[in-house]
Protein backbone atom coordinates (compact mmCIF):
# COMPACT_ATOMS: atom_id res chain seq x y z
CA UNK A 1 -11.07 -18.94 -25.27
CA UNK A 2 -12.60 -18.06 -22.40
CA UNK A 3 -11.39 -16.22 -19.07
CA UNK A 4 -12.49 -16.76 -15.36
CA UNK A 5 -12.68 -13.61 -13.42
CA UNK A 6 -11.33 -13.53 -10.02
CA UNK A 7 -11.69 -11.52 -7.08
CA UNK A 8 -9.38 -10.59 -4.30
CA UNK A 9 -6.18 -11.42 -5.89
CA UNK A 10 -3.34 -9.29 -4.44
CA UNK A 11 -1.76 -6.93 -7.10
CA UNK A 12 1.93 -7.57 -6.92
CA UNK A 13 4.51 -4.79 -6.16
CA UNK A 14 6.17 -3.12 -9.62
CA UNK A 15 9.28 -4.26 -10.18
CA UNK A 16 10.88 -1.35 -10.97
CA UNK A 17 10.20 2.30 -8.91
CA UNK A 18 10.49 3.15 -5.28
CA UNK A 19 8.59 2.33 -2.43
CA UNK A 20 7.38 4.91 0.07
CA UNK A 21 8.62 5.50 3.19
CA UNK A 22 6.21 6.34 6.01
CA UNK A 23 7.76 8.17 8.60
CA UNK A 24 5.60 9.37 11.50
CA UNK A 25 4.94 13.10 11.03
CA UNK A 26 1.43 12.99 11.53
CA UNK A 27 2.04 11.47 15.13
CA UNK A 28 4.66 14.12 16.16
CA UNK A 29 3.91 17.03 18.31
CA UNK A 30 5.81 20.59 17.99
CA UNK A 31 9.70 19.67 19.59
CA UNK A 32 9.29 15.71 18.61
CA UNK A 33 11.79 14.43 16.60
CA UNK A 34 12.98 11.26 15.01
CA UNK A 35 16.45 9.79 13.63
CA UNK A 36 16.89 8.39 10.37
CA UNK A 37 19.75 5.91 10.73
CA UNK A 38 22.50 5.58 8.15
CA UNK A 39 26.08 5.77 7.45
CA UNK A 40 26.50 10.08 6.50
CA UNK A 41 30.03 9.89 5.63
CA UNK A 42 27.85 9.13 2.11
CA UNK A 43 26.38 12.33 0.06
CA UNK A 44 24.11 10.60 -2.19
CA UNK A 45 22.70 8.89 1.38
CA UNK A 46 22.60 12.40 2.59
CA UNK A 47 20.69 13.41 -0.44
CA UNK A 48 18.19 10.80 -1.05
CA UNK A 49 17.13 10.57 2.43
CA UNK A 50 16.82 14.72 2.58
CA UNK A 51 14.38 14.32 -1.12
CA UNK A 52 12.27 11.69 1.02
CA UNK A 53 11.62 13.32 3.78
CA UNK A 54 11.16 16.80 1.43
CA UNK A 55 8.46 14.69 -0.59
CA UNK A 56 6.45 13.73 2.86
CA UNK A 57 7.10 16.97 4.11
CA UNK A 58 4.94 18.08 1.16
CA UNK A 59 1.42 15.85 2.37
CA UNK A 60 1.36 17.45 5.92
CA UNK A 61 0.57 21.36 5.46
CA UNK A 62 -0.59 22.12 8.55
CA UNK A 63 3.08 21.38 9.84
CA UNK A 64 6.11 22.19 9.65
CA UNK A 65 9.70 20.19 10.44
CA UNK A 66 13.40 20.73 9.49
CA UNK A 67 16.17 18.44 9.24
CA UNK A 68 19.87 18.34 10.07
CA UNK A 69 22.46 15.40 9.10
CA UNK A 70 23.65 14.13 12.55
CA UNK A 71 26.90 11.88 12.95
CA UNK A 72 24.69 8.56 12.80
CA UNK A 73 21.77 9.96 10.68
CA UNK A 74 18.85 12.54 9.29
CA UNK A 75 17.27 13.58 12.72
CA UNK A 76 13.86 15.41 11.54
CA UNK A 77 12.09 18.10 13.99
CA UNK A 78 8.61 19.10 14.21
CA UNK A 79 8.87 22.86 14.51
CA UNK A 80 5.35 23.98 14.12
């Protein structure tokens, strides 16, 4: 048997696992701040969005931002 080797095939997504979000903390300046939209009335929403922006929160040291669950949303504040 023999196999052809091929280049610049796309690797296909995993089926299972998350997907990163990218939210735009490296474009914010100190005051900036951005909305997450989604229904709150939700914990687990409240949650899982908090853990996501915790884990990105985590790749920008030289920064620092706070969140607080709005009526329509996570709204996320640079702060230094």
């Amino acid at each position: 048997m023999t196999f052809q080797i091929e280049s610049g095939v796309d690797l296909p997504r995993p089926a299972r696992g998350r997907r990163a979000v990218e939210f735009p903390l490296l474009d914010m300046g100190v005051g900036d701040s951005f909305l997450i939209p989604f229904d709150t009335t939700e914990p687990k929403l409240v949650d899982s969005w908090r853990r996501k922006v915790a884990a990105a929160k985590k790749k920008v040291a030289e920064a620092e931002y706070r969140t607080a669950t709005m009526s329509d949303g996570l709204r996320v504040w640079r702060t230094a």
